[in-house]
PDB file of N, CA and C in Angstrom:
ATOM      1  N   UNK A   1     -29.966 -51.384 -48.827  1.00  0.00           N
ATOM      2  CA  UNK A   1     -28.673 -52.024 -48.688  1.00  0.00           C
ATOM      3  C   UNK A   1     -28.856 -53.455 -48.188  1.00  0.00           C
ATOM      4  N   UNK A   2     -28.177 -54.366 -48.355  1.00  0.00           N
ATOM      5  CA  UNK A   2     -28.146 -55.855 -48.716  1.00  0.00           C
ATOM      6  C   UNK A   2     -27.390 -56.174 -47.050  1.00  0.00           C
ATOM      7  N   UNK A   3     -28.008 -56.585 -46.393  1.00  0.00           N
ATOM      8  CA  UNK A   3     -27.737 -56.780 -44.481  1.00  0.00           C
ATOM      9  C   UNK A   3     -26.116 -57.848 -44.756  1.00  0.00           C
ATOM     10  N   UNK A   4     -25.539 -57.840 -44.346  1.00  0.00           N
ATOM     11  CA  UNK A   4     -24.016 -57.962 -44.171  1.00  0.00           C
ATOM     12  C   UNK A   4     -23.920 -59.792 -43.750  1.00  0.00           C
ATOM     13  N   UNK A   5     -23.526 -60.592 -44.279  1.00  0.00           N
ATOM     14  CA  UNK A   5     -23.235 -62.197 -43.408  1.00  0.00           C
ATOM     15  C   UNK A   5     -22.868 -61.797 -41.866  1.00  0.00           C
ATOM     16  N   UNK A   6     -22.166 -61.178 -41.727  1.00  0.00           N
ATOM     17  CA  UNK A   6     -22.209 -61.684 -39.462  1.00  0.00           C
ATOM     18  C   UNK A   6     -23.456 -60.175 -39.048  1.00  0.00           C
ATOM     19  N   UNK A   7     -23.903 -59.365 -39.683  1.00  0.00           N
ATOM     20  CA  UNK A   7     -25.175 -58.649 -39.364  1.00  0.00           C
ATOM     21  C   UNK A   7     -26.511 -59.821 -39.263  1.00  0.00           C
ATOM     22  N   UNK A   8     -26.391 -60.470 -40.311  1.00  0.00           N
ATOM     23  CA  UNK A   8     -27.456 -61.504 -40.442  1.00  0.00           C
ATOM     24  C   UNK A   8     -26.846 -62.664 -39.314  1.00  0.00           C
ATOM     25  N   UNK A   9     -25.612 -63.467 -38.785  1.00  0.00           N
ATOM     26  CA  UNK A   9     -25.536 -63.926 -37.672  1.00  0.00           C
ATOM     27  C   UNK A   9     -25.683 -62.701 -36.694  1.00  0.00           C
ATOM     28  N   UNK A  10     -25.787 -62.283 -36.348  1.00  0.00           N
ATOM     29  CA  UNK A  10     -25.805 -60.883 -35.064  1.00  0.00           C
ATOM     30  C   UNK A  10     -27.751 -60.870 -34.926  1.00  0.00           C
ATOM     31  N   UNK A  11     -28.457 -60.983 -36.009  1.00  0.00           N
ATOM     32  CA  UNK A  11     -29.965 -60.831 -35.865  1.00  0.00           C
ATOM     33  C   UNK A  11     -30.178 -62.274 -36.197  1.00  0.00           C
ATOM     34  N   UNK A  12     -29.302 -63.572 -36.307  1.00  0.00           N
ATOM     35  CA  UNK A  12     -29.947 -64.721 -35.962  1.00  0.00           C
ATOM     36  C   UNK A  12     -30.472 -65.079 -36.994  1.00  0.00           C
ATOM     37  N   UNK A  13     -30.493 -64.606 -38.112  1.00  0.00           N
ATOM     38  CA  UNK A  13     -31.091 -64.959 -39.792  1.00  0.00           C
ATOM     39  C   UNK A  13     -29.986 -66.178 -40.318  1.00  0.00           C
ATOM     40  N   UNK A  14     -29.128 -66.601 -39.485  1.00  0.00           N
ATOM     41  CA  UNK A  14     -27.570 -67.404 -40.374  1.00  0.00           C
ATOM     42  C   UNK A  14     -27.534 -67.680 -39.167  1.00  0.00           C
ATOM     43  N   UNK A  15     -27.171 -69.201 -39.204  1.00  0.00           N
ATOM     44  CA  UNK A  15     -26.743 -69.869 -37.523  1.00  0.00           C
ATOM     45  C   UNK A  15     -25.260 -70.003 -37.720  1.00  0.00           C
ATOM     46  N   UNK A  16     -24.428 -69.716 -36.790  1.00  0.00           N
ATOM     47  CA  UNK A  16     -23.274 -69.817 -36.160  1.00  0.00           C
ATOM     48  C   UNK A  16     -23.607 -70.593 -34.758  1.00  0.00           C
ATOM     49  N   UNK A  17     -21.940 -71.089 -34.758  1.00  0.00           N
ATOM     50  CA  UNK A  17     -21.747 -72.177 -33.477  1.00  0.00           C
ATOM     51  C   UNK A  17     -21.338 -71.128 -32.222  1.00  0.00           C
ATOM     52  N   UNK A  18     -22.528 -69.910 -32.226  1.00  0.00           N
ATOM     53  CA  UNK A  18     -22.041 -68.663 -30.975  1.00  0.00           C
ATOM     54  C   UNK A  18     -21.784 -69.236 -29.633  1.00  0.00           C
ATOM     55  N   UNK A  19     -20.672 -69.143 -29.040  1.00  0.00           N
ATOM     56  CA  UNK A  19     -19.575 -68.890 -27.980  1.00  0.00           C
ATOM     57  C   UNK A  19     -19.980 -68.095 -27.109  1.00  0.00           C
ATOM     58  N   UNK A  20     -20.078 -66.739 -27.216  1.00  0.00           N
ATOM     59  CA  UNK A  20     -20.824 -65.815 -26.306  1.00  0.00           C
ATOM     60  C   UNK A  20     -21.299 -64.526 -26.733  1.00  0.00           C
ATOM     61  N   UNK A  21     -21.869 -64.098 -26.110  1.00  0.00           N
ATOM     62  CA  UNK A  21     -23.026 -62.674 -26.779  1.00  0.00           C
ATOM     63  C   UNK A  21     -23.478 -62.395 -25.464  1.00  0.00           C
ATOM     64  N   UNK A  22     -23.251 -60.932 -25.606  1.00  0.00           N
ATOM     65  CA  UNK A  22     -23.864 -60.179 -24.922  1.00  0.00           C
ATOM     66  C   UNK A  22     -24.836 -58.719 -25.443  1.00  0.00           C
ATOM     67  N   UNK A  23     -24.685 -57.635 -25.201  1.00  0.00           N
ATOM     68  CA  UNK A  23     -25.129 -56.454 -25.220  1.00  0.00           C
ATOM     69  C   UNK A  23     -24.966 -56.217 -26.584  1.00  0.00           C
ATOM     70  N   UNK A  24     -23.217 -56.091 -26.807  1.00  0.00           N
ATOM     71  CA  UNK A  24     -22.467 -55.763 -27.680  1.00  0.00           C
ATOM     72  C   UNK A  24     -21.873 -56.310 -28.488  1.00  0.00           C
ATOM     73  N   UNK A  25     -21.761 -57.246 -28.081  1.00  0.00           N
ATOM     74  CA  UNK A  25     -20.459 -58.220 -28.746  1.00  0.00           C
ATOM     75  C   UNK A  25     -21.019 -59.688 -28.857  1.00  0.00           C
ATOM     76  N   UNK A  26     -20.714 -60.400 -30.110  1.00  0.00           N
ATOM     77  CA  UNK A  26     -21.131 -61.828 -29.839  1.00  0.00           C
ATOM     78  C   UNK A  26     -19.822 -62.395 -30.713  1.00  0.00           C
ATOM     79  N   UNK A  27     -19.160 -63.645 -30.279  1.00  0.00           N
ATOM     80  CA  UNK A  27     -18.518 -64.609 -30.446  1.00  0.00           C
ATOM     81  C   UNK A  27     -18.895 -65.783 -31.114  1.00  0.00           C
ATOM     82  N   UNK A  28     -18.045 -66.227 -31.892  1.00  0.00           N
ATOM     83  CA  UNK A  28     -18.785 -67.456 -32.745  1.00  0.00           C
ATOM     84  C   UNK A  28     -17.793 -68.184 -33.554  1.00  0.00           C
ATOM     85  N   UNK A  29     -17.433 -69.880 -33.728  1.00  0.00           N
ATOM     86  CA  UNK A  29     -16.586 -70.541 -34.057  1.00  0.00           C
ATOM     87  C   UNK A  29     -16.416 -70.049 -35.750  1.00  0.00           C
ATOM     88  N   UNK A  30     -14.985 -70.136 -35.910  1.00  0.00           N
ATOM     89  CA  UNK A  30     -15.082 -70.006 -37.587  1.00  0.00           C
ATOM     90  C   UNK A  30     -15.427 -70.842 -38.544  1.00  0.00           C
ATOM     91  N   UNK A  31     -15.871 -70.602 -39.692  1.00  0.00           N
ATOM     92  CA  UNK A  31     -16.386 -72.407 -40.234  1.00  0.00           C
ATOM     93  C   UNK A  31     -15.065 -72.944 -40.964  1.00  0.00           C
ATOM     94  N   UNK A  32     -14.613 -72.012 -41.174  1.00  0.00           N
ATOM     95  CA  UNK A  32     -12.802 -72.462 -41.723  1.00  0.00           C
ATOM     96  C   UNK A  32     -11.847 -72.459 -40.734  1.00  0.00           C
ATOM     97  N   UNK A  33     -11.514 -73.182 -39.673  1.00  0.00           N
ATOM     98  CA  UNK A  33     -10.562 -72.537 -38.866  1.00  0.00           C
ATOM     99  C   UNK A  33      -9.300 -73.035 -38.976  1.00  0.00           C
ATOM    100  N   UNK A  34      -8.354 -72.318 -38.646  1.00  0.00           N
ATOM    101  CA  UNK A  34      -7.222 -72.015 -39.251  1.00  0.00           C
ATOM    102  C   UNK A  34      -5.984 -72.727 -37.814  1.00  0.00           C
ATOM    103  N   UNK A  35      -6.983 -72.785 -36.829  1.00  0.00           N
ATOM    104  CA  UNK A  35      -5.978 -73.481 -35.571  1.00  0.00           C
ATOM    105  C   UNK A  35      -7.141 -74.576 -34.721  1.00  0.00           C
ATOM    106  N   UNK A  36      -6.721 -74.637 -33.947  1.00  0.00           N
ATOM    107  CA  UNK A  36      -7.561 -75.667 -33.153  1.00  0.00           C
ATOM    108  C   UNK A  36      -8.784 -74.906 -32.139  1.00  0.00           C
ATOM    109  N   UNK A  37      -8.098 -73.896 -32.195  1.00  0.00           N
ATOM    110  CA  UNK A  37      -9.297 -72.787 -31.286  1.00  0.00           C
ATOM    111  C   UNK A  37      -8.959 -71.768 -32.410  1.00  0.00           C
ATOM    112  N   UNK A  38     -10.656 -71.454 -33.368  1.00  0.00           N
ATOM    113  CA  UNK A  38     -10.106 -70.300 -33.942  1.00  0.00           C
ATOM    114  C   UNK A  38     -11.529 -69.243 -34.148  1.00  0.00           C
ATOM    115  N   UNK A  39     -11.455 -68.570 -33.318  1.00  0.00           N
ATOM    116  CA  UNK A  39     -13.578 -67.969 -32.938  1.00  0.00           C
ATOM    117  C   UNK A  39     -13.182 -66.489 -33.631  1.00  0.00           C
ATOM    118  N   UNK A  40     -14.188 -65.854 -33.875  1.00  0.00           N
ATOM    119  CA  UNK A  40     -14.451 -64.782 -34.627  1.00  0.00           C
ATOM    120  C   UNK A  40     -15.614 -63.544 -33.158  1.00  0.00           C
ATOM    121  N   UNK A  41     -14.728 -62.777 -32.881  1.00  0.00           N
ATOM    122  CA  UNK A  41     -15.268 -61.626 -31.725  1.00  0.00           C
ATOM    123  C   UNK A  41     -15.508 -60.065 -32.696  1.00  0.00           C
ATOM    124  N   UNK A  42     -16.653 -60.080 -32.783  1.00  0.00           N
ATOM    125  CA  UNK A  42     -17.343 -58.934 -33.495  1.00  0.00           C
ATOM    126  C   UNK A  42     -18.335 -57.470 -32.321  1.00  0.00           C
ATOM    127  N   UNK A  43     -17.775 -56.711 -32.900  1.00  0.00           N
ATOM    128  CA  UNK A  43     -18.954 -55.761 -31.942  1.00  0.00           C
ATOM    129  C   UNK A  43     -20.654 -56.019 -33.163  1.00  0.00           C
ATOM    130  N   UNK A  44     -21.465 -56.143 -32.272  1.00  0.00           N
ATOM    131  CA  UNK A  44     -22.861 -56.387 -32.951  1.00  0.00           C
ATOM    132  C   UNK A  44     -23.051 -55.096 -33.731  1.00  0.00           C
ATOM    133  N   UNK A  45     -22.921 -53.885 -33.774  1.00  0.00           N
ATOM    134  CA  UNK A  45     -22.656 -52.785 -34.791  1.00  0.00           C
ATOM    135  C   UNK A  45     -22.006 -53.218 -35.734  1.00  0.00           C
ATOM    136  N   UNK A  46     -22.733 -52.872 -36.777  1.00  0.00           N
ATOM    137  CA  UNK A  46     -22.046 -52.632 -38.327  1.00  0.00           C
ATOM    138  C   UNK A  46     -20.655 -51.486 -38.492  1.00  0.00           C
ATOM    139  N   UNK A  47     -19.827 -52.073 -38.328  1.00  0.00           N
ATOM    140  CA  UNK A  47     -18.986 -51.218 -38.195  1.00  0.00           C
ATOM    141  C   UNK A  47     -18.179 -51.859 -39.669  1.00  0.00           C
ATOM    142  N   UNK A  48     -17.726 -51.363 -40.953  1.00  0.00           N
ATOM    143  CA  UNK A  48     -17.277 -52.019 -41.979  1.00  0.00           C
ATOM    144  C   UNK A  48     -15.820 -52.648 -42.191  1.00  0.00           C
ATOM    145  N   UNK A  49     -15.037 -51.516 -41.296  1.00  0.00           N
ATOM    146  CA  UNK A  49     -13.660 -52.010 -41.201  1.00  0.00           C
ATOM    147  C   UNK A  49     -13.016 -51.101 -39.940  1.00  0.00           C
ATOM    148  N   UNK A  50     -11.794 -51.057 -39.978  1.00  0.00           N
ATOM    149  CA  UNK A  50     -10.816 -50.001 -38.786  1.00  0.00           C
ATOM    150  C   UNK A  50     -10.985 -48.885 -39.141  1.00  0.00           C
ATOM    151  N   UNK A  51     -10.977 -48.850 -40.331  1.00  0.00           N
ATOM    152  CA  UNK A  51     -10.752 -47.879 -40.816  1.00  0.00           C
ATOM    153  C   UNK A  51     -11.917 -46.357 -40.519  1.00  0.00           C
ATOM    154  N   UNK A  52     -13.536 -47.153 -40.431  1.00  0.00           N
ATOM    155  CA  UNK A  52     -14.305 -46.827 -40.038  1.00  0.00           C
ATOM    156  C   UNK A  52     -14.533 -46.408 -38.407  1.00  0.00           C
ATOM    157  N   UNK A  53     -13.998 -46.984 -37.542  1.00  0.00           N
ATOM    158  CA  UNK A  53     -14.116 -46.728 -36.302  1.00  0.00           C
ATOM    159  C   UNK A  53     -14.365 -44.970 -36.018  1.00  0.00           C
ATOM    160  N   UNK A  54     -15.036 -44.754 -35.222  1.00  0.00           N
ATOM    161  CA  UNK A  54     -14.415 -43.401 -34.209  1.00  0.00           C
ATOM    162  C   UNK A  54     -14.448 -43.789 -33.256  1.00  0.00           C
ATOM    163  N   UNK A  55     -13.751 -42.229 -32.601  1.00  0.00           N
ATOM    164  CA  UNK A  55     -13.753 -42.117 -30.877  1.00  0.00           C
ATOM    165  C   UNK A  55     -14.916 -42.715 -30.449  1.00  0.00           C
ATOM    166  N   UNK A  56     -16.322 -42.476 -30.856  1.00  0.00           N
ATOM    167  CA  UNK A  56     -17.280 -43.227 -29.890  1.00  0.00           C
ATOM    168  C   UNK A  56     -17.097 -45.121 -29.946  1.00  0.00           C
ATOM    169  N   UNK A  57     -16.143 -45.623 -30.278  1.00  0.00           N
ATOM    170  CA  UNK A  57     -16.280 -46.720 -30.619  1.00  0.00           C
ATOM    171  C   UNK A  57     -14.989 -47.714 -29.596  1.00  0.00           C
ATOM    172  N   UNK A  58     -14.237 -46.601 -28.859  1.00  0.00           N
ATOM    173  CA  UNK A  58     -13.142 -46.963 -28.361  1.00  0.00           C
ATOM    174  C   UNK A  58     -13.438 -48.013 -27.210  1.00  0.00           C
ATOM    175  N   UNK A  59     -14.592 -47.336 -26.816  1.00  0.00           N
ATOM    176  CA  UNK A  59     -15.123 -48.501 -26.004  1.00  0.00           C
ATOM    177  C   UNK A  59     -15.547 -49.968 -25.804  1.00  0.00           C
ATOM    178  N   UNK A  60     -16.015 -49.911 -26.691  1.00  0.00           N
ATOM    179  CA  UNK A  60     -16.404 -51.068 -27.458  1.00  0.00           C
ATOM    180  C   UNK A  60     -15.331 -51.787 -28.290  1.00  0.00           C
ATOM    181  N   UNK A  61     -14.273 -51.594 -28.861  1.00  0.00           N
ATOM    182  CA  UNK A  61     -12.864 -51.849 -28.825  1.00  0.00           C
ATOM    183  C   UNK A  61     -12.514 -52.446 -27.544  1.00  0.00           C
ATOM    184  N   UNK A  62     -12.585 -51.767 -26.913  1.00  0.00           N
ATOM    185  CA  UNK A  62     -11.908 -52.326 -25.302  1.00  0.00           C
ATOM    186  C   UNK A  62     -12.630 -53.405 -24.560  1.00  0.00           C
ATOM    187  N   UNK A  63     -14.101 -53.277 -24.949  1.00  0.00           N
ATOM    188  CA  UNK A  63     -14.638 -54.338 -24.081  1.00  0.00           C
ATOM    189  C   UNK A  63     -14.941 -55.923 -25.240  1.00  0.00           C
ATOM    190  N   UNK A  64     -14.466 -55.720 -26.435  1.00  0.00           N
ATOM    191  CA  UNK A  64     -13.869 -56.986 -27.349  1.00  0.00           C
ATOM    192  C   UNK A  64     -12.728 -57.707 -26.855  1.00  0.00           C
ATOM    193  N   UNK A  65     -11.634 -56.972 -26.443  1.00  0.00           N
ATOM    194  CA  UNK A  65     -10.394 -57.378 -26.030  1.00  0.00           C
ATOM    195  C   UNK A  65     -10.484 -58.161 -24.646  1.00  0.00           C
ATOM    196  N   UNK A  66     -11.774 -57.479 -23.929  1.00  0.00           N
ATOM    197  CA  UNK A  66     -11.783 -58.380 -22.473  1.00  0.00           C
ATOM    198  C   UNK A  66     -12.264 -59.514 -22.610  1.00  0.00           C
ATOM    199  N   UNK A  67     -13.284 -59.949 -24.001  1.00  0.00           N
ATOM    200  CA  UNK A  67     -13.970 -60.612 -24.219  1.00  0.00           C
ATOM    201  C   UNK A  67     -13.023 -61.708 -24.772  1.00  0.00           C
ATOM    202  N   UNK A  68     -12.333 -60.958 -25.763  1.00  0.00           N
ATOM    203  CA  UNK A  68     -11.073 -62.075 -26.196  1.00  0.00           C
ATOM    204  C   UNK A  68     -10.320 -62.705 -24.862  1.00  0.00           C
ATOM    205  N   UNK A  69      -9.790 -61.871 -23.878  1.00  0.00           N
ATOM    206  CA  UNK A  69      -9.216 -62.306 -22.635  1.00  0.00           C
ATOM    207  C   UNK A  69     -10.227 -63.587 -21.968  1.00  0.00           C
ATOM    208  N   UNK A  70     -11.274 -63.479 -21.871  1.00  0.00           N
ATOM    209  CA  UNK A  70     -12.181 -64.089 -20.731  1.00  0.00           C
ATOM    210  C   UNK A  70     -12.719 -65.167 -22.306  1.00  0.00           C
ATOM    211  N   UNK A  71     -12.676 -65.519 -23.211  1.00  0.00           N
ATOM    212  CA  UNK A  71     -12.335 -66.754 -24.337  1.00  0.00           C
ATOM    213  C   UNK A  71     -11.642 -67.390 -24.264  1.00  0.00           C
ATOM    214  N   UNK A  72     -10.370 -66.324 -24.192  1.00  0.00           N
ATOM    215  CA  UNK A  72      -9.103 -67.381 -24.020  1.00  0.00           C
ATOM    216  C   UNK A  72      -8.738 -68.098 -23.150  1.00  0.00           C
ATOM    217  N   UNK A  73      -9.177 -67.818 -21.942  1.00  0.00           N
ATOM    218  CA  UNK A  73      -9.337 -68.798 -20.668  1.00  0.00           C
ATOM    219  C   UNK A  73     -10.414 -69.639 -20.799  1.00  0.00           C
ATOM    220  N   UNK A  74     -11.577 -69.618 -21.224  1.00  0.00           N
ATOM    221  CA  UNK A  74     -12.394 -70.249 -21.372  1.00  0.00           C
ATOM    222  C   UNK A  74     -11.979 -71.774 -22.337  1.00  0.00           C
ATOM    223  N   UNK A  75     -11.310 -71.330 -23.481  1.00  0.00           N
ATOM    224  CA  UNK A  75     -11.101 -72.413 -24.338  1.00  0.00           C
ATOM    225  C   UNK A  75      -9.638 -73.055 -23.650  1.00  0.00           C
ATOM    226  N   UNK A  76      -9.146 -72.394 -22.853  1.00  0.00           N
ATOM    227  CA  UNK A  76      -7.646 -73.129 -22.012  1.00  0.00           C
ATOM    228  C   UNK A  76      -6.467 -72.529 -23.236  1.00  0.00           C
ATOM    229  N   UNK A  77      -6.297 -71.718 -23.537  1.00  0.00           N
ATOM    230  CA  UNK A  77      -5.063 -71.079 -24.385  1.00  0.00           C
ATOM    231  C   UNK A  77      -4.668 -70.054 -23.982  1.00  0.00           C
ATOM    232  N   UNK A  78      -5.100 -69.705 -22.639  1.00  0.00           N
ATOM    233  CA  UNK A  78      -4.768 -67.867 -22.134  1.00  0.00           C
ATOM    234  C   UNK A  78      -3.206 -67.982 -21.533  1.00  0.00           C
ATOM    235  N   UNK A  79      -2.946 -69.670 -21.052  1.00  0.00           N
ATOM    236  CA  UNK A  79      -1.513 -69.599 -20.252  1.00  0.00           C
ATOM    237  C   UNK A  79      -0.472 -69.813 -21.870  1.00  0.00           C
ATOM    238  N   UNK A  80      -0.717 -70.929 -22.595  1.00  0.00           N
ATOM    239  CA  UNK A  80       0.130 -71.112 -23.813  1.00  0.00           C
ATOM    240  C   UNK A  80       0.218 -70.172 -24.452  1.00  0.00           C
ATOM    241  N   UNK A  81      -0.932 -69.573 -25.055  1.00  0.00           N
ATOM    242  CA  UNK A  81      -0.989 -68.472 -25.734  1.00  0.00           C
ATOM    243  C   UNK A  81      -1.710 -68.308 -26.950  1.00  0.00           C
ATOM    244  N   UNK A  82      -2.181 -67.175 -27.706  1.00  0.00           N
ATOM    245  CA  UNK A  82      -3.047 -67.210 -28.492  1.00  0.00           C
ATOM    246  C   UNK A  82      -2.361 -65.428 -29.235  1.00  0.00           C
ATOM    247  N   UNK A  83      -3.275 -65.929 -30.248  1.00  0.00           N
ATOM    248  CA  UNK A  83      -3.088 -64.530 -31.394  1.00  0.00           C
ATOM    249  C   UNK A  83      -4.626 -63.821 -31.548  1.00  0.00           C
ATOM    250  N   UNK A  84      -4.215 -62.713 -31.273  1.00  0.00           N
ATOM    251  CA  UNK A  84      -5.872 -61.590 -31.683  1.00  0.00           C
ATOM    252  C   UNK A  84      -5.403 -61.064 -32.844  1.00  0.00           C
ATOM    253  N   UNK A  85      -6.382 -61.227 -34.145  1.00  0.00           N
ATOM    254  CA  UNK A  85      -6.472 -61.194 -35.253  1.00  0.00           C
ATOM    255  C   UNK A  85      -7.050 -60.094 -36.677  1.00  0.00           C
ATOM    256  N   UNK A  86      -7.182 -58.987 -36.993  1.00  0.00           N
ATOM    257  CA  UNK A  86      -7.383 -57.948 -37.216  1.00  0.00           C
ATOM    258  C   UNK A  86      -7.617 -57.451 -38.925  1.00  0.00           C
ATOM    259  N   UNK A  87      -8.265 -57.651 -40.090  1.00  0.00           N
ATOM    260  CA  UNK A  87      -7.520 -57.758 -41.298  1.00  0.00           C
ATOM    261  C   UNK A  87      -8.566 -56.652 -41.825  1.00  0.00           C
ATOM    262  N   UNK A  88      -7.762 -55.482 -42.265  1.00  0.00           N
ATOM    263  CA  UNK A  88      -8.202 -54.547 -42.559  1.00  0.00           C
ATOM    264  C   UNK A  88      -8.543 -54.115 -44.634  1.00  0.00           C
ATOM    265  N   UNK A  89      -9.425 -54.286 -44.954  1.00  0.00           N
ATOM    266  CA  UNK A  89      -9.507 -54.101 -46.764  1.00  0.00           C
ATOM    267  C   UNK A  89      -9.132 -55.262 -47.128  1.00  0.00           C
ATOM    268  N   UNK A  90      -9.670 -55.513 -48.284  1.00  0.00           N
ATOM    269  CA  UNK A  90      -9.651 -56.600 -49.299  1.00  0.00           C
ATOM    270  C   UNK A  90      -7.617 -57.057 -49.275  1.00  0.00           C
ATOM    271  N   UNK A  91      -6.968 -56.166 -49.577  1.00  0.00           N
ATOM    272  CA  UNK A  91      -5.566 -56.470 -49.741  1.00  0.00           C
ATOM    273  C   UNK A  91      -4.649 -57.426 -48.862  1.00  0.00           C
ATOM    274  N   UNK A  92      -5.386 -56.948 -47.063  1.00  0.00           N
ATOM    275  CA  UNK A  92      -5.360 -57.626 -46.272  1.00  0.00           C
ATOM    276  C   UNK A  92      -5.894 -59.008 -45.608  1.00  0.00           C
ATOM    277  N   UNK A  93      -6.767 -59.074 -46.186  1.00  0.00           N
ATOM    278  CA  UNK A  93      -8.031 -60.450 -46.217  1.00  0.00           C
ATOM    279  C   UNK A  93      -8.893 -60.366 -45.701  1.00  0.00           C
ATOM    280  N   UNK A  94      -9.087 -59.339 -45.666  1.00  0.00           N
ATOM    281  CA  UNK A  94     -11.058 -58.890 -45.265  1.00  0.00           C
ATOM    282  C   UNK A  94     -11.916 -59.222 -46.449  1.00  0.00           C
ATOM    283  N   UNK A  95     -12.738 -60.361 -45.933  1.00  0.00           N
ATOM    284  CA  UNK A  95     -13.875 -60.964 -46.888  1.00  0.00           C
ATOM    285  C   UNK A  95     -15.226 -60.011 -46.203  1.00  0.00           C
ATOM    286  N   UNK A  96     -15.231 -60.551 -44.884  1.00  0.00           N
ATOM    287  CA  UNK A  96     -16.312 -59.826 -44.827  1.00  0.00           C
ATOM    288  C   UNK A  96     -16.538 -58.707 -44.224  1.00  0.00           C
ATOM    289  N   UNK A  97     -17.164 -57.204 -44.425  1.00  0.00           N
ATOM    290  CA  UNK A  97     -16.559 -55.956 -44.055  1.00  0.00           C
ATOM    291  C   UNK A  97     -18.079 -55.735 -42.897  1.00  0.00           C
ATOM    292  N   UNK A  98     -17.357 -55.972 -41.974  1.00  0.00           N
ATOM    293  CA  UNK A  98     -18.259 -55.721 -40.699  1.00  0.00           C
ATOM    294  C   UNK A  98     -16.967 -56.065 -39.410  1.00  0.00           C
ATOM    295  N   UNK A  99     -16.818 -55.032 -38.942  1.00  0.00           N
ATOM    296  CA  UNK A  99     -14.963 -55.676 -38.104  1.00  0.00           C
ATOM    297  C   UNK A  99     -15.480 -56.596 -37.471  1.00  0.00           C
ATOM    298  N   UNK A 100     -13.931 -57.605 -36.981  1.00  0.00           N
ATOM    299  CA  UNK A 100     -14.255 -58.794 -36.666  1.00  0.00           C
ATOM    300  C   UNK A 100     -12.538 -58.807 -36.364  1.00  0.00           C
ATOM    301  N   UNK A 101     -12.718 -59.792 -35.148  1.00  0.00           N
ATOM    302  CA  UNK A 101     -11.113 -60.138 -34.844  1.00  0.00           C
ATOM    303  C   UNK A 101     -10.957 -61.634 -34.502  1.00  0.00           C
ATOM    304  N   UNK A 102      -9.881 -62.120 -35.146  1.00  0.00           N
ATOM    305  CA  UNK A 102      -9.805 -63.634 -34.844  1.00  0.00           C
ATOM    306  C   UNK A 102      -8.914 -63.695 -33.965  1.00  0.00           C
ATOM    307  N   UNK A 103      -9.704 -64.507 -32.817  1.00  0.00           N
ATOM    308  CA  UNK A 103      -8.900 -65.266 -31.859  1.00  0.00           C
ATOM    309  C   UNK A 103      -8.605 -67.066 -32.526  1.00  0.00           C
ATOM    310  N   UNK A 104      -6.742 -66.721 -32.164  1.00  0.00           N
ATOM    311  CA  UNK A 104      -6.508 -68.085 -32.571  1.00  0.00           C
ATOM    312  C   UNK A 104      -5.892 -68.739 -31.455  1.00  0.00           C
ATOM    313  N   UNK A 105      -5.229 -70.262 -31.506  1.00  0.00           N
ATOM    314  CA  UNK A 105      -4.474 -70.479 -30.742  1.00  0.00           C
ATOM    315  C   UNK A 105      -4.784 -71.977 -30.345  1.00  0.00           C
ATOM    316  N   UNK A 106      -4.261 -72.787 -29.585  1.00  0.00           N
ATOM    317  CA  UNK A 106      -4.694 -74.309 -29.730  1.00  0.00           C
ATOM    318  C   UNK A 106      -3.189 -74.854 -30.159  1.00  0.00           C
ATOM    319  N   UNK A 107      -2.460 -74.304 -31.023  1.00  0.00           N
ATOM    320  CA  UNK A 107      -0.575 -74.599 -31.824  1.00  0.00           C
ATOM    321  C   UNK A 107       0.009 -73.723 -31.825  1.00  0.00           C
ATOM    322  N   UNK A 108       1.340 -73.852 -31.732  1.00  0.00           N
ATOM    323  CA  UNK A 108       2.159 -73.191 -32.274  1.00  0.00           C
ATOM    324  C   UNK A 108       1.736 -72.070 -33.137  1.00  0.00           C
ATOM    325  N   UNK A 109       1.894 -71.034 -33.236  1.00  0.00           N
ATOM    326  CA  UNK A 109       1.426 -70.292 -34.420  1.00  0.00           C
ATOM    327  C   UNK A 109       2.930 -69.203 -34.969  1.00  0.00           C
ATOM    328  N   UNK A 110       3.464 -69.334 -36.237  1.00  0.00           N
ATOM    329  CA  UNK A 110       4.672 -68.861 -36.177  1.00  0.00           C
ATOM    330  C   UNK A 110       4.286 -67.880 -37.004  1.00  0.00           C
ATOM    331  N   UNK A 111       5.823 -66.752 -36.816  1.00  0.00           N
ATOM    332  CA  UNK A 111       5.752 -65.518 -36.808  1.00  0.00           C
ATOM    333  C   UNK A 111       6.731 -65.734 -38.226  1.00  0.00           C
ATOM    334  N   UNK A 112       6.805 -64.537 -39.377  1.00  0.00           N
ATOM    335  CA  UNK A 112       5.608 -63.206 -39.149  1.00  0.00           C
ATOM    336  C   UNK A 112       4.542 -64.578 -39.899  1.00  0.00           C
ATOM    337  N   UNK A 113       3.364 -63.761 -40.073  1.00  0.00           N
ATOM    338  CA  UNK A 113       2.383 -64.403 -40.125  1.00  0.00           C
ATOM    339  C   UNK A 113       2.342 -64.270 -41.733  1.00  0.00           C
ATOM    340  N   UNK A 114       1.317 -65.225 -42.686  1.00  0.00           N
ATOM    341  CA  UNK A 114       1.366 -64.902 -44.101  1.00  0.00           C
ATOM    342  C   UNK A 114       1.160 -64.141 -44.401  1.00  0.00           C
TER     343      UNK A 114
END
């Protein structure tokens, strides 16, 4: 099987402008971004979509979201505000199938979304 674009940033084969990484999780600017702060928070597991998740994974779910929290202060958008980002199958705009959540925020961002 053919290693995944953010598997190959996750083992460092593809450089990204990474934000933060730890254990589990690494962070990294988008090369298209869509707001003024717009980073991409992945669990380092190949995980393909939501759809894929299990229970053993809830965790790791949860400690993305703190990660998004402790970003969003970092980049100064945690008081204005920001959007966590989620796109599940091709229909939805999943290009690349390894989950991944976009943190946005930096403008205005209006609702509903496209």
């Amino acid at each position: 099987m053919e290693e995944c674009l953010f598997c190959s940033i996750v083992n460092k084969k593809v450089p990204a402008n990474i934000v933060y990484e730890d254990e589990q999780v690494i962070a990294f600017r988008d090369i298209n971004p869509q707001a003024p702060v717009h980073l991409l928070i992945m669990p380092k597991k190949h995980i393909p979509t939501i759809v894929d998740l299990t229970s053993e994974d809830k965790d790791l779910i949860g400690e993305i979201y703190l990660v998004a929290q402790k970003l969003a202060s970092q980049e100064s958008i945690a008081q204005c505000g920001f959007r966590i980002v989620a796109n599940c199958n091709a229909d939805a705009g999943q290009a690349v199938f390894h989950i991944h959540f976009h943190l946005l925020g930096g403008r205005k961002l209006g609702w509903p979304p496209g």
